[in-house]
C-alpha atoms as a PDB file:
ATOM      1  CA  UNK A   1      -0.756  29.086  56.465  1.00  0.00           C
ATOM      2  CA  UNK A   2      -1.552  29.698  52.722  1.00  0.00           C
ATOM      3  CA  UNK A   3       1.398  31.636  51.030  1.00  0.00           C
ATOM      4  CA  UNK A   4       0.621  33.896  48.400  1.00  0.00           C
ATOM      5  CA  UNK A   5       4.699  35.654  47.866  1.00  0.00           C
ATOM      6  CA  UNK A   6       8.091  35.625  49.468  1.00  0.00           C
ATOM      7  CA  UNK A   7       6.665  38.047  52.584  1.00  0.00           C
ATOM      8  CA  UNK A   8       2.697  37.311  52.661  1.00  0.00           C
ATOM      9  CA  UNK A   9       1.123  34.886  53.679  1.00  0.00           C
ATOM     10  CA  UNK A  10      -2.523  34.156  55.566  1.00  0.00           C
ATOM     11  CA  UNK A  11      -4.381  31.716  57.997  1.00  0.00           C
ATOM     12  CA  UNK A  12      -6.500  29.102  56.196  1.00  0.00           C
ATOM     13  CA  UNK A  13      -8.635  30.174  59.083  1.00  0.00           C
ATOM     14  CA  UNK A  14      -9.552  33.093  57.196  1.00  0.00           C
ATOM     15  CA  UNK A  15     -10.878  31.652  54.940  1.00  0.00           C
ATOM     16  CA  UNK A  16     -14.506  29.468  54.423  1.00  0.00           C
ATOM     17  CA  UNK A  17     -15.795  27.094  52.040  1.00  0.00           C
ATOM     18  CA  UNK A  18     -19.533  26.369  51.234  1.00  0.00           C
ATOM     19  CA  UNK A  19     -20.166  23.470  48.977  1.00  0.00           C
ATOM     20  CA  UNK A  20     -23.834  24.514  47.101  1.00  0.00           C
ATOM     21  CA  UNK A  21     -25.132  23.728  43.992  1.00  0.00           C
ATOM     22  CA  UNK A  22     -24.287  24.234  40.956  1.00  0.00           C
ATOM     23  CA  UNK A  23     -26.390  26.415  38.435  1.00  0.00           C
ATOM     24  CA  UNK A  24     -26.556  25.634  34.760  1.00  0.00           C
ATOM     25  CA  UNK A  25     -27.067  22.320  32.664  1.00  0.00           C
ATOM     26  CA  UNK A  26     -25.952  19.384  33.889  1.00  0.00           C
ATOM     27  CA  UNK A  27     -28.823  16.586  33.926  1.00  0.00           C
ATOM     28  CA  UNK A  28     -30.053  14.474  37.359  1.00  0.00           C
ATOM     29  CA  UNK A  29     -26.180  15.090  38.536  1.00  0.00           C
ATOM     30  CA  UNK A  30     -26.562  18.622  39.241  1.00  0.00           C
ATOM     31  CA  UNK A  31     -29.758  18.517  40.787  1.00  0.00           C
ATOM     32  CA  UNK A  32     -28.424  15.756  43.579  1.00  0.00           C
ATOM     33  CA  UNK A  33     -24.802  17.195  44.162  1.00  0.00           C
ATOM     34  CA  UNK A  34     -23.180  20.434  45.741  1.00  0.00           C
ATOM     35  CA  UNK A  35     -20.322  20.348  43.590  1.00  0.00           C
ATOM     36  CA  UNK A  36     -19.989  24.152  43.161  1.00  0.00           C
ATOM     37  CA  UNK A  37     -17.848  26.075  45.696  1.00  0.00           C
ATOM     38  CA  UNK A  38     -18.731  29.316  47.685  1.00  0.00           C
ATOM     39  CA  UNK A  39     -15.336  30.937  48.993  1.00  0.00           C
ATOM     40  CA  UNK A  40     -15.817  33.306  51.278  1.00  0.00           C
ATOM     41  CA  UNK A  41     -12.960  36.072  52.797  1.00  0.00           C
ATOM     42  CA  UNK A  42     -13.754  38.415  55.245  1.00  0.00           C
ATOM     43  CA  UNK A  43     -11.386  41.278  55.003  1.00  0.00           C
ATOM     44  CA  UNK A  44     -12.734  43.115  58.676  1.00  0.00           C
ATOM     45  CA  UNK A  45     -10.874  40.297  60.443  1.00  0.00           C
ATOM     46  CA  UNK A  46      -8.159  39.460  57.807  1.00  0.00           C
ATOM     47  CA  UNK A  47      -4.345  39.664  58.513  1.00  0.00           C
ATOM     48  CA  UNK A  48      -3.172  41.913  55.222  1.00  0.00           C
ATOM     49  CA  UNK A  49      -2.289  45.185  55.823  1.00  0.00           C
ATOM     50  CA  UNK A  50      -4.069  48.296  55.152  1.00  0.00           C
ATOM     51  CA  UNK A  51      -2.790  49.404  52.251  1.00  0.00           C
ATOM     52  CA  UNK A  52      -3.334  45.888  50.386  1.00  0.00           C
ATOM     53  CA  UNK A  53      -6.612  45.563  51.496  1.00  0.00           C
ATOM     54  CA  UNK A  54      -7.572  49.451  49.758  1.00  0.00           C
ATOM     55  CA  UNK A  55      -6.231  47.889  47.166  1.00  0.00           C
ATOM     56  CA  UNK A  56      -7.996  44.742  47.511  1.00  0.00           C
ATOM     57  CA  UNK A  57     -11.178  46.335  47.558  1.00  0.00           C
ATOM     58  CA  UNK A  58     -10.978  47.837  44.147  1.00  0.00           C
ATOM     59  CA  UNK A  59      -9.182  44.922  42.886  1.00  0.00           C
ATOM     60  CA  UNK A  60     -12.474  42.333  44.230  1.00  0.00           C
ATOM     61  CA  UNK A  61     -14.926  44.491  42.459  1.00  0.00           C
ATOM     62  CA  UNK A  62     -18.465  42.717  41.766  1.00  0.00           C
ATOM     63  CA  UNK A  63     -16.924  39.819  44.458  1.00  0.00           C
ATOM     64  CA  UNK A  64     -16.929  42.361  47.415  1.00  0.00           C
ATOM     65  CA  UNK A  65     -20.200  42.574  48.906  1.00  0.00           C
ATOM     66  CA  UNK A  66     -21.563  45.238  51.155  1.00  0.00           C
ATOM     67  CA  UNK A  67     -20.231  43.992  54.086  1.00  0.00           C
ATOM     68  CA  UNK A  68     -16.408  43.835  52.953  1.00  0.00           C
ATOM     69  CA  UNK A  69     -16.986  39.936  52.260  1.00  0.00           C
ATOM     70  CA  UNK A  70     -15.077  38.788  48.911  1.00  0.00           C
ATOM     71  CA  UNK A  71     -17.265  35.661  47.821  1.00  0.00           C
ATOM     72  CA  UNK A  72     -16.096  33.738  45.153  1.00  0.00           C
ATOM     73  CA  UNK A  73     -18.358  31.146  43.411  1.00  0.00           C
ATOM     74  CA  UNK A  74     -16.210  27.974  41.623  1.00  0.00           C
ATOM     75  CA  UNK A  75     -18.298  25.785  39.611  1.00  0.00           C
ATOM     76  CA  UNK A  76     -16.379  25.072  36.450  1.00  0.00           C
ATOM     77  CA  UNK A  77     -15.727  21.899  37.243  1.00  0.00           C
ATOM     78  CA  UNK A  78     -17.956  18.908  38.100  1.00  0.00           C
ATOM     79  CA  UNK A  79     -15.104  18.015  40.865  1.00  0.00           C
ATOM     80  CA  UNK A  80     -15.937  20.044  44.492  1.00  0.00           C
ATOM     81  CA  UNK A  81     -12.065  19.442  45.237  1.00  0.00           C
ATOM     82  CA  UNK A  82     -11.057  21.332  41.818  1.00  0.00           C
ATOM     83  CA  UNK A  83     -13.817  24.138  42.376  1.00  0.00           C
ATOM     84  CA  UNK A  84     -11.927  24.342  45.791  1.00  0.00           C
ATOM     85  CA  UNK A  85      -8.641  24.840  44.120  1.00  0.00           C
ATOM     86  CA  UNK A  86     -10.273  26.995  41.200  1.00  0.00           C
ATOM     87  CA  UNK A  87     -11.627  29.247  44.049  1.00  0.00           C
ATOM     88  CA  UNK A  88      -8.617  29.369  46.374  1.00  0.00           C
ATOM     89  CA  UNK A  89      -6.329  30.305  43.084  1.00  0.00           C
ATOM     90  CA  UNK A  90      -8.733  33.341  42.259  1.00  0.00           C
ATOM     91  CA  UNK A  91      -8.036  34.153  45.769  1.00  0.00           C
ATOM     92  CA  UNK A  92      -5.079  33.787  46.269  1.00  0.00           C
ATOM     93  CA  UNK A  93      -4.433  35.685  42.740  1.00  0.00           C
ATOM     94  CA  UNK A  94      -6.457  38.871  43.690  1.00  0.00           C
ATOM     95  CA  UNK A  95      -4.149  39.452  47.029  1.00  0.00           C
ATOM     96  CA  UNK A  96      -0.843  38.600  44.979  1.00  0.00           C
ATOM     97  CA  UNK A  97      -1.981  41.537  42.196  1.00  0.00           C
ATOM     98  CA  UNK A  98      -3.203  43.966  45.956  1.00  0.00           C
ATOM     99  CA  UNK A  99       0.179  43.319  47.041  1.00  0.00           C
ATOM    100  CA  UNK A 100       2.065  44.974  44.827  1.00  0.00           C
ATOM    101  CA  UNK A 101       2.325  48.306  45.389  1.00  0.00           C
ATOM    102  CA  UNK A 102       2.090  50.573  42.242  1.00  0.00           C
ATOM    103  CA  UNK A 103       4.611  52.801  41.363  1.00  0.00           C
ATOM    104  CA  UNK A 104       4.267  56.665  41.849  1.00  0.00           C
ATOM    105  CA  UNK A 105       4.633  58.773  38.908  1.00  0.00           C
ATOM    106  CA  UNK A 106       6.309  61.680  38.704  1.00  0.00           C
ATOM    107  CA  UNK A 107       5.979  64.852  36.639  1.00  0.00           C
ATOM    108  CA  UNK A 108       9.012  65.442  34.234  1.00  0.00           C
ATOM    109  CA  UNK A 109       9.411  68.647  32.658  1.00  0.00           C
ATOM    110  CA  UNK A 110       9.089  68.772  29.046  1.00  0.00           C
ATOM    111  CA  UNK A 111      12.204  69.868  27.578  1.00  0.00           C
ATOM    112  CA  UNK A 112      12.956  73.061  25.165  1.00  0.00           C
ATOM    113  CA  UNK A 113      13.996  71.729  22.235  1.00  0.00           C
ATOM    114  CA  UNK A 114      10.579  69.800  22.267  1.00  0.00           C
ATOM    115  CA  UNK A 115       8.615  73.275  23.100  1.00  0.00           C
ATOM    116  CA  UNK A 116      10.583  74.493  20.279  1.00  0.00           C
ATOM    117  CA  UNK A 117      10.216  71.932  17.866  1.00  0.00           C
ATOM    118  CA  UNK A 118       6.000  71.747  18.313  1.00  0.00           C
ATOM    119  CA  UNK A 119       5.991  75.682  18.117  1.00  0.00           C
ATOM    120  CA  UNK A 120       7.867  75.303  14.809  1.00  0.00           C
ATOM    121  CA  UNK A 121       5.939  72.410  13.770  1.00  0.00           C
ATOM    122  CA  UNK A 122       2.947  74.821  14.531  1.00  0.00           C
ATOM    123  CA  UNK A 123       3.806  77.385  12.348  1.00  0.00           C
ATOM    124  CA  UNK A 124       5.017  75.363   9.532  1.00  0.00           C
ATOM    125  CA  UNK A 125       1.098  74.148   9.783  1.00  0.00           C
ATOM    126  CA  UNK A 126      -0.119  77.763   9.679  1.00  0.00           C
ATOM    127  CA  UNK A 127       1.829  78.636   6.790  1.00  0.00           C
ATOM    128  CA  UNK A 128       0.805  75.831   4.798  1.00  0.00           C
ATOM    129  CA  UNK A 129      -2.867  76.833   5.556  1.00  0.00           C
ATOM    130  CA  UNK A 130      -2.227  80.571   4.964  1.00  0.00           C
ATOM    131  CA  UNK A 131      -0.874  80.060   1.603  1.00  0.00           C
ATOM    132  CA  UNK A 132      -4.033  77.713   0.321  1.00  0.00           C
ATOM    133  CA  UNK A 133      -6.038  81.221   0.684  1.00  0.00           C
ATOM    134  CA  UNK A 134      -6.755  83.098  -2.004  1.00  0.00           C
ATOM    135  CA  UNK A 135      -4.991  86.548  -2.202  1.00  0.00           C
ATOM    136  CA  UNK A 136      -6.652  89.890  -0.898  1.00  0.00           C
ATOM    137  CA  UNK A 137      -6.736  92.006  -3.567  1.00  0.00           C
ATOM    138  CA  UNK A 138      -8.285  95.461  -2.944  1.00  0.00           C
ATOM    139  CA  UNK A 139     -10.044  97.154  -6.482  1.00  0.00           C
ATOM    140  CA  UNK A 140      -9.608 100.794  -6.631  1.00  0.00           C
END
């Protein structure tokens, strides 16, 4: 089990590693080595709840392909046991940031002295204005 807070925590069954090749420079070592690491999460037969994997969903973003699969691709470093890690902590940080539930806002009123004081404010402004004007003086 991989724990991700206090009260979640998932299967490492869930969860599948392909070793490919890295993209990029890298000189005859790249072109002989699968150093980069493909993580792959399949939220259909995950263990998170609903409601954190809604959130999950937006969270994943351009790693959520059509299928609800979250792939992940590590290659940073030239180490397949550090992509591993690199991949598993982007994971891991995703669900951590879909578990937390967000908090519901609520409508406050606005209260009268500050209707009051931006209706004052407001007229104050179209005095100001009104005054700039030249006067209307009628020739008779």
């Amino acid at each position: 089990m991989i724990k991700i807070n206090d009260q979640l925590s998932i299967s490492e069954k869930e969860i599948q590693f392909d070793a490919i090749r890295a993209s990029g420079p890298g000189g005859q070592h790249v072109n002989k080595s699968s150093t980069a690491i493909q993580l792959k999460f399949d939220l259909n037969t995950s263990s998170l709840t609903n409601d954190i994997l809604t959130r999950l969903r937006v969270i994943a973003g351009s790693h959520l392909s059509t299928n609800d699969v979250i792939i992940i691709k590590a290659q940073n470093h030239r180490s397949q046991r550090m992509n591993k890690t690199d991949a598993l902590d982007r994971l891991l940080r995703m669900i951590a940031q879909a578990a937390i539930k967000p908090k519901i806002r609520r409508q406050t009123r606005v209260p009268i002295k500050e209707k009051e004081k931006r209706l004052r404010n407001k007229r104050h402004q179209s005095q100001k204005k009104e005054f700039r004007k030249y006067p209307n003086v009628e020739n008779d």
